[in-house]
PDB file of N, CA and C in Angstrom:
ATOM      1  N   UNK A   1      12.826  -5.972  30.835  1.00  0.00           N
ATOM      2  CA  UNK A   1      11.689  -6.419  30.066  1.00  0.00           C
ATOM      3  C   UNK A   1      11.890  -6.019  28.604  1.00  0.00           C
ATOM      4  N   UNK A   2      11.442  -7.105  27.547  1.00  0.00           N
ATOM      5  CA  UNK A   2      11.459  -6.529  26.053  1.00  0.00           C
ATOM      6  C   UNK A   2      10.308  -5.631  25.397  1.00  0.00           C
ATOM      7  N   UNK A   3      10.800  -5.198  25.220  1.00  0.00           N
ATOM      8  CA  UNK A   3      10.048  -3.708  24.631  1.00  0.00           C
ATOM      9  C   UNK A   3       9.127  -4.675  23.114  1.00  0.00           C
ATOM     10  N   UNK A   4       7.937  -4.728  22.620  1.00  0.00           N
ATOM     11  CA  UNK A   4       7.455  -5.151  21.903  1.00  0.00           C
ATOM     12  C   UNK A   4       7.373  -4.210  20.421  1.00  0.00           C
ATOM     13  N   UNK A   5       7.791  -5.255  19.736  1.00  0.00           N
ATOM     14  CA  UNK A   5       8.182  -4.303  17.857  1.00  0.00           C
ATOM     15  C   UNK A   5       6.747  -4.088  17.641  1.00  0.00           C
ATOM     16  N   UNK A   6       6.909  -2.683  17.226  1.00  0.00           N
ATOM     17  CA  UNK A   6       5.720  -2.171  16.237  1.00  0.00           C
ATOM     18  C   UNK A   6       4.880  -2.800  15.382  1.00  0.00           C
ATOM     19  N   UNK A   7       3.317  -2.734  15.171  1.00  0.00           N
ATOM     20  CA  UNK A   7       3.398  -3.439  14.116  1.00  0.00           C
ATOM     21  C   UNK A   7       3.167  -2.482  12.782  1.00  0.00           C
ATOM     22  N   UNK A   8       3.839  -1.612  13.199  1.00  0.00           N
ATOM     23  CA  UNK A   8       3.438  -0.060  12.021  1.00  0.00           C
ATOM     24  C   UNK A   8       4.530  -0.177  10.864  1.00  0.00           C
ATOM     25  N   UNK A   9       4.365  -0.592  10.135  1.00  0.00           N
ATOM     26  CA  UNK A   9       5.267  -0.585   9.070  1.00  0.00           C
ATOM     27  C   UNK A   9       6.423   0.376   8.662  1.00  0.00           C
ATOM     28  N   UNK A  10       7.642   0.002   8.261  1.00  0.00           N
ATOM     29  CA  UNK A  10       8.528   1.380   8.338  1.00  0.00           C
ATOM     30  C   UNK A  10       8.802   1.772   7.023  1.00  0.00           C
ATOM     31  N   UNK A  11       8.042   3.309   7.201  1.00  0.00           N
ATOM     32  CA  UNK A  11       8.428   3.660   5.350  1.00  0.00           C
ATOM     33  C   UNK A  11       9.391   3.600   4.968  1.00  0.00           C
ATOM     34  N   UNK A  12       9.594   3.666   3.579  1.00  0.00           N
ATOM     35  CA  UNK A  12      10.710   3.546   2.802  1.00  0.00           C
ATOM     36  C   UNK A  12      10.703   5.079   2.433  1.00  0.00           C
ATOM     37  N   UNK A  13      12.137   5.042   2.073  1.00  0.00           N
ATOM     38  CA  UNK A  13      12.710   6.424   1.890  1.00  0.00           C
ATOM     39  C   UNK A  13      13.176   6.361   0.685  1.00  0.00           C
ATOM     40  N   UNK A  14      12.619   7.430  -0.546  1.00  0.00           N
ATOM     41  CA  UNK A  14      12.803   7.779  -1.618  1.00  0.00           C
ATOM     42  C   UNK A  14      12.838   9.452  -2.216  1.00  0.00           C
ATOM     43  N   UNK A  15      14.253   9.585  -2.585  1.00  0.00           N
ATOM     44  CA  UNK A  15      14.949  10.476  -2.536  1.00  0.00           C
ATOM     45  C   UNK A  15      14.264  11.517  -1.180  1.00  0.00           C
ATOM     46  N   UNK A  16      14.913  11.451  -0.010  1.00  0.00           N
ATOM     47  CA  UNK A  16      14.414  11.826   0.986  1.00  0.00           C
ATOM     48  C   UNK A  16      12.776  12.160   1.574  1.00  0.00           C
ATOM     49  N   UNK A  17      11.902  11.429   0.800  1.00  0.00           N
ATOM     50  CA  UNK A  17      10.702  11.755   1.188  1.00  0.00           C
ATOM     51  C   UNK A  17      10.201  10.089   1.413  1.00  0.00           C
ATOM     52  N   UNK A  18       9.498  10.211   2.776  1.00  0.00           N
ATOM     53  CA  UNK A  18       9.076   8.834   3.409  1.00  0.00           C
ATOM     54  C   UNK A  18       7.754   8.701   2.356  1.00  0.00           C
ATOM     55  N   UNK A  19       7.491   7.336   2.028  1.00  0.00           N
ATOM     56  CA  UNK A  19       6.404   6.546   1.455  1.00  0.00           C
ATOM     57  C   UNK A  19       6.038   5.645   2.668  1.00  0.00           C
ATOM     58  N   UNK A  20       4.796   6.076   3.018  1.00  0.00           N
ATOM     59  CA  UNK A  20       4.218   4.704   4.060  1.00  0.00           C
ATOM     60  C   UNK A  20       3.705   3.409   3.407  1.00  0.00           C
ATOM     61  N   UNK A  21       4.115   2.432   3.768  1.00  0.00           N
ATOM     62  CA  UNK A  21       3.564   1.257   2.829  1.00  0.00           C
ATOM     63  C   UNK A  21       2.483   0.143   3.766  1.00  0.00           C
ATOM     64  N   UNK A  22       1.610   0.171   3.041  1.00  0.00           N
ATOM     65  CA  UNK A  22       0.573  -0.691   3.683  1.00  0.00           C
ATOM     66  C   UNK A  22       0.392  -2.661   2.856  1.00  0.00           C
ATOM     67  N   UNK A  23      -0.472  -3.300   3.699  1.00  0.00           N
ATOM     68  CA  UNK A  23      -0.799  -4.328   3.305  1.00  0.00           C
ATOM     69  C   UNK A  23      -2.367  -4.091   2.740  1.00  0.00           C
ATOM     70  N   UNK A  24      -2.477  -5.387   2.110  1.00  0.00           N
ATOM     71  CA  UNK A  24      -3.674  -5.735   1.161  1.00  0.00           C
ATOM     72  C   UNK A  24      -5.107  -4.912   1.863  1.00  0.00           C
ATOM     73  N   UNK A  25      -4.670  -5.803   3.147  1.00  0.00           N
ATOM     74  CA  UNK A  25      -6.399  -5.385   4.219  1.00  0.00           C
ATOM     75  C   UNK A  25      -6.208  -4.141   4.777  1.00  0.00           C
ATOM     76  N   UNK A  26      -4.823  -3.211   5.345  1.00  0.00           N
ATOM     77  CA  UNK A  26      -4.758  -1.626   5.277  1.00  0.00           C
ATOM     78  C   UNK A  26      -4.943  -1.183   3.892  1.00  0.00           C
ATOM     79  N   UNK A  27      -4.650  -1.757   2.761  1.00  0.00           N
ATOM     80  CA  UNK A  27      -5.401  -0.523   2.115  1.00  0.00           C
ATOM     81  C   UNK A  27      -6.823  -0.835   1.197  1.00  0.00           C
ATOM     82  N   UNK A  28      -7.429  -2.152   1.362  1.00  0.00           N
ATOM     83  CA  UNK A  28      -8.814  -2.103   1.527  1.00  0.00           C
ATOM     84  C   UNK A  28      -9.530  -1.078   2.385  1.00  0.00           C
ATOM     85  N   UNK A  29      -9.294  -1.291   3.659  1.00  0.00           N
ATOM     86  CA  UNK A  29      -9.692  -0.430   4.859  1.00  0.00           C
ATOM     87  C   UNK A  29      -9.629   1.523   4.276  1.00  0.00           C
ATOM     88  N   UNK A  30      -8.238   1.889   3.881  1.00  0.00           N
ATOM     89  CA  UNK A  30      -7.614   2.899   3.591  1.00  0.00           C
ATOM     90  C   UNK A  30      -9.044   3.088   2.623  1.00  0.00           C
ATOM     91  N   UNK A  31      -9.016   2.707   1.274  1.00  0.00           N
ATOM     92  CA  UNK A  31     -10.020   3.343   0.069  1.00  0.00           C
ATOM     93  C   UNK A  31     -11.361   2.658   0.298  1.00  0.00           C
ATOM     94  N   UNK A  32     -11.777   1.699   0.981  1.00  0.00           N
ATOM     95  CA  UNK A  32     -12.723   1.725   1.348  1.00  0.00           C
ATOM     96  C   UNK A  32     -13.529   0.497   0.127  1.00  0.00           C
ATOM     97  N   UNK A  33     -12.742  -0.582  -0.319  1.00  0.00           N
ATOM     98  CA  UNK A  33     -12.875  -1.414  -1.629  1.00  0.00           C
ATOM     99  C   UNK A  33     -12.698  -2.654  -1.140  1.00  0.00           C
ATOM    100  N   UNK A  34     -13.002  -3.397  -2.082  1.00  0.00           N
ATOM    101  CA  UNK A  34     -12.776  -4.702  -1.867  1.00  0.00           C
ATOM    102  C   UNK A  34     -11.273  -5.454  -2.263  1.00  0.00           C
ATOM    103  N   UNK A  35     -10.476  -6.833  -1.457  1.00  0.00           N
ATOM    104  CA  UNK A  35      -9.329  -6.833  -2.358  1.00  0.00           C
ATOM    105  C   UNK A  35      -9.568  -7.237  -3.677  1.00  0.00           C
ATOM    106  N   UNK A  36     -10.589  -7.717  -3.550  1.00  0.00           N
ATOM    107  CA  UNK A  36     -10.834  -7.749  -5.707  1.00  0.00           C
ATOM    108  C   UNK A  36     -10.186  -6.584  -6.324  1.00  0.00           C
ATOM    109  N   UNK A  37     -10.745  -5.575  -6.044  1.00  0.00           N
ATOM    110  CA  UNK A  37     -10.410  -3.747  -6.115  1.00  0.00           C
ATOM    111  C   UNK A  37      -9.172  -3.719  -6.366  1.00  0.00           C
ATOM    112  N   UNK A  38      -8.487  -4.383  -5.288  1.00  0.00           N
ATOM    113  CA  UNK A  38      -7.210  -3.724  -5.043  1.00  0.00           C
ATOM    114  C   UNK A  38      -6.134  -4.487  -5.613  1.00  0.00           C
ATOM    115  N   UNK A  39      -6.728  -5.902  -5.961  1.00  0.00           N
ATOM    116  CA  UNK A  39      -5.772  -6.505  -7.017  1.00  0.00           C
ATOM    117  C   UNK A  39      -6.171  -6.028  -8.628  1.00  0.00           C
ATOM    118  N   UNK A  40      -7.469  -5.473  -8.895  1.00  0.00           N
ATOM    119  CA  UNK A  40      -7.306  -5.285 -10.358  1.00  0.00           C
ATOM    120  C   UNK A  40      -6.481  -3.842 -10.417  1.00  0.00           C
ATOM    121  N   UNK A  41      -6.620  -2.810  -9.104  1.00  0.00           N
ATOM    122  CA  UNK A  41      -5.769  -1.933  -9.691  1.00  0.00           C
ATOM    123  C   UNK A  41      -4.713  -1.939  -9.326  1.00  0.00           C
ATOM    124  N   UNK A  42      -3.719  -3.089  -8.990  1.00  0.00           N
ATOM    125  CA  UNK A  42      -2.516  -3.888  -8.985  1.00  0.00           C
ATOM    126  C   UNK A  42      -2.131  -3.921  -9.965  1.00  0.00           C
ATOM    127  N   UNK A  43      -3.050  -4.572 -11.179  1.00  0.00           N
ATOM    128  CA  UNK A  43      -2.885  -5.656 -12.387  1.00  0.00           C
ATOM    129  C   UNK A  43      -2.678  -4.593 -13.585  1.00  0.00           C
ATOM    130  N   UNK A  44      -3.710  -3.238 -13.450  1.00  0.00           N
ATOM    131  CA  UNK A  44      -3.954  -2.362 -13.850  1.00  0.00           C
ATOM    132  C   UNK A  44      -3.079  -1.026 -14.094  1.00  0.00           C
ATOM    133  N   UNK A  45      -1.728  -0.982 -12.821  1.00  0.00           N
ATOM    134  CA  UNK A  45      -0.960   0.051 -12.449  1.00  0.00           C
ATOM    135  C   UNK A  45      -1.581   1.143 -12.216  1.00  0.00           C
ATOM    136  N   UNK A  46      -2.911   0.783 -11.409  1.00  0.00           N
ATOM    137  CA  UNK A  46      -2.768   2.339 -10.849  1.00  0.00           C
ATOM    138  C   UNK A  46      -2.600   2.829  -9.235  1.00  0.00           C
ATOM    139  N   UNK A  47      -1.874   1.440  -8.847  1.00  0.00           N
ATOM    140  CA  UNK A  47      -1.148   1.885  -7.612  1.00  0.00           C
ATOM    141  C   UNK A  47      -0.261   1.220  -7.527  1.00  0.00           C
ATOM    142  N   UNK A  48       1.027   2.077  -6.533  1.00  0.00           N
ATOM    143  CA  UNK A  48       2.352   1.203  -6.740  1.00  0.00           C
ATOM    144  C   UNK A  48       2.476   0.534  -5.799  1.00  0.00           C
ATOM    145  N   UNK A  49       2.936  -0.479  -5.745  1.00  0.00           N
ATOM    146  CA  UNK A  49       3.301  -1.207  -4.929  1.00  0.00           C
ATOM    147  C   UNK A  49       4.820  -2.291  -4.572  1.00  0.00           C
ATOM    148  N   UNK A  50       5.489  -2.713  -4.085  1.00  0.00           N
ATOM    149  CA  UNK A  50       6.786  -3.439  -4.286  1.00  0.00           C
ATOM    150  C   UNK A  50       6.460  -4.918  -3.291  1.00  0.00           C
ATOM    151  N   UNK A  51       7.716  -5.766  -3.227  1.00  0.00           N
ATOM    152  CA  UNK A  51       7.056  -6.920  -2.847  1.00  0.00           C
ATOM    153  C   UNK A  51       8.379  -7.379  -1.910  1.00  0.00           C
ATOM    154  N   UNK A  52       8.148  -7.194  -0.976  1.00  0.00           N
ATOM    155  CA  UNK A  52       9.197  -8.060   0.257  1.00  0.00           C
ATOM    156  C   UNK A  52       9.902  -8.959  -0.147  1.00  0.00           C
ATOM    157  N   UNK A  53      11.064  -9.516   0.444  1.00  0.00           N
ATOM    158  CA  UNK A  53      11.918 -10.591   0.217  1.00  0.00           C
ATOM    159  C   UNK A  53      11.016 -11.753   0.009  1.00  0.00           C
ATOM    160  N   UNK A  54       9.735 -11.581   0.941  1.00  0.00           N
ATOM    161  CA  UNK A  54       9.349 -13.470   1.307  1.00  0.00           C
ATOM    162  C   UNK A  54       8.096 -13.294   0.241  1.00  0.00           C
ATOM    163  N   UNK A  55       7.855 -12.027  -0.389  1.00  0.00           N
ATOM    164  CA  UNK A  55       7.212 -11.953  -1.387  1.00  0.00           C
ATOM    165  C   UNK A  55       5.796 -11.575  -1.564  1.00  0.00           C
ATOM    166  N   UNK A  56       5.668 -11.420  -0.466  1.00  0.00           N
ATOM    167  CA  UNK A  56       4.222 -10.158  -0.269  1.00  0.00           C
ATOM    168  C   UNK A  56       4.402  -8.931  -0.364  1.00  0.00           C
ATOM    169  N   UNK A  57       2.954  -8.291  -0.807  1.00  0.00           N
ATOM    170  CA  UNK A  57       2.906  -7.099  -1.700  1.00  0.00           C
ATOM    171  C   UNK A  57       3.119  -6.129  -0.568  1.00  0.00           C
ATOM    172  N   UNK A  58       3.576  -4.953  -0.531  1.00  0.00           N
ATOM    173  CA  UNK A  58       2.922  -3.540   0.273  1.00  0.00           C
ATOM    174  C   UNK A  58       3.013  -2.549  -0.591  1.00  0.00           C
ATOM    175  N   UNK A  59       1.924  -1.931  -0.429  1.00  0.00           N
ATOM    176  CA  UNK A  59       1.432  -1.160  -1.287  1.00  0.00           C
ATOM    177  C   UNK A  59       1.561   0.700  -0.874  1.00  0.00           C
ATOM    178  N   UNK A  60       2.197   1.214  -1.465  1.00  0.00           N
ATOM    179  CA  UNK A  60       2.388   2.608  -1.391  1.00  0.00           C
ATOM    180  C   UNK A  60       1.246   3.567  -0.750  1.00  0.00           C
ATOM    181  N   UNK A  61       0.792   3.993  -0.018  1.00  0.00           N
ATOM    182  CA  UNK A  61      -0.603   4.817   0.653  1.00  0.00           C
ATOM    183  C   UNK A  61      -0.536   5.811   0.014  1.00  0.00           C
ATOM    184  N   UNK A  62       0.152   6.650  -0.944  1.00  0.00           N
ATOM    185  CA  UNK A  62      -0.076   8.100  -1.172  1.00  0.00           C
ATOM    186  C   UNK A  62      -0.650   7.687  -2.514  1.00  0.00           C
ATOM    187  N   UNK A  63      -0.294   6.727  -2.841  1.00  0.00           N
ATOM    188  CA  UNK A  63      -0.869   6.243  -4.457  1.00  0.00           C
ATOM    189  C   UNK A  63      -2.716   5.343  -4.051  1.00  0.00           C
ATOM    190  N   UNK A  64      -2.765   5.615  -3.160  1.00  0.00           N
ATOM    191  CA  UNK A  64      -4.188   5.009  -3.094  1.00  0.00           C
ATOM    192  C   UNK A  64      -5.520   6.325  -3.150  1.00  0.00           C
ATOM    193  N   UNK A  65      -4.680   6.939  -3.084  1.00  0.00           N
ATOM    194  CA  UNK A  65      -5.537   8.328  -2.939  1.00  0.00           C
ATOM    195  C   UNK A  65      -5.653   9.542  -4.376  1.00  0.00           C
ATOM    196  N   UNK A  66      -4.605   8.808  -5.646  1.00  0.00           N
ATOM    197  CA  UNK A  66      -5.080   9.509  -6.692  1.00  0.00           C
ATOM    198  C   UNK A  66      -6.455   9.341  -7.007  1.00  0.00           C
ATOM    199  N   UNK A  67      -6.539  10.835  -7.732  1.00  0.00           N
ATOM    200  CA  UNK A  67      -7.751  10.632  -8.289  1.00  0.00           C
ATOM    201  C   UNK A  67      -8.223   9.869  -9.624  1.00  0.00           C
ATOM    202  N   UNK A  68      -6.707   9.345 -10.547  1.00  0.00           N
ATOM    203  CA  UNK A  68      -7.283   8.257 -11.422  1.00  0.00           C
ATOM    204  C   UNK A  68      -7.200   6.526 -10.928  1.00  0.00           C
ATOM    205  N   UNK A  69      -7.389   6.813  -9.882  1.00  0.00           N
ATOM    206  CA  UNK A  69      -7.760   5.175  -8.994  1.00  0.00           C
ATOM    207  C   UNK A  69      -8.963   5.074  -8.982  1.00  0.00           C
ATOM    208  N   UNK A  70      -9.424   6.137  -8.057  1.00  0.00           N
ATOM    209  CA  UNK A  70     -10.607   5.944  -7.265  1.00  0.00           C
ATOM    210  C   UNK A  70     -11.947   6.458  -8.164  1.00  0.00           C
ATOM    211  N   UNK A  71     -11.486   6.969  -9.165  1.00  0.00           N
ATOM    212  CA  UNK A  71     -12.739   7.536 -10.047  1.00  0.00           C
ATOM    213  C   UNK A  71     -12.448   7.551 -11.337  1.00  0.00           C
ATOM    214  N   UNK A  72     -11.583   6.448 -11.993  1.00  0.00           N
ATOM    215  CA  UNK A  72     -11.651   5.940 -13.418  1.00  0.00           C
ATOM    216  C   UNK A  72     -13.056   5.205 -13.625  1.00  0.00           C
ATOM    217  N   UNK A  73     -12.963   5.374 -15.243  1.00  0.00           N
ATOM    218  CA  UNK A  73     -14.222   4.850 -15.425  1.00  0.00           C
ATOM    219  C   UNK A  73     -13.923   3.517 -16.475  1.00  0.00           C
TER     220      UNK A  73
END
């Protein structure tokens, strides 16, 4: 029988420390915002994010949790 793929995303590894990378609606869910939210602080740089071959975003989880994201004014 085939064993069914994860659908947990596999961090990326930068200089030996794992980055978990999420999608648009995990990290709505994650900070608790709207994707309006999460594309202006896309647009904005205050979270990182990189973009797959086929060209969708995933977005870094440890960067969703600074504190100049979530409580700039």
């Amino acid at each position: 029988m085939l064993a069914m793929a994860s659908r947990e995303p596999e961090p990326f590894y930068i200089d030996g420390h794992d980055r978990r990378t999420v999608n648009i609606a995990q990290a709505c869910a994650i900070a608790g915002v709207s994707r309006r939210s999460i594309y202006y602080w896309l647009e904005a740089g205050k979270i990182e994010y990189v973009r797959t071959a086929g060209g969708k975003i995933r977005i870094y989880a440890d960067t969703l949790f600074r504190r100049d994201v979530r409580y700039s004014a």
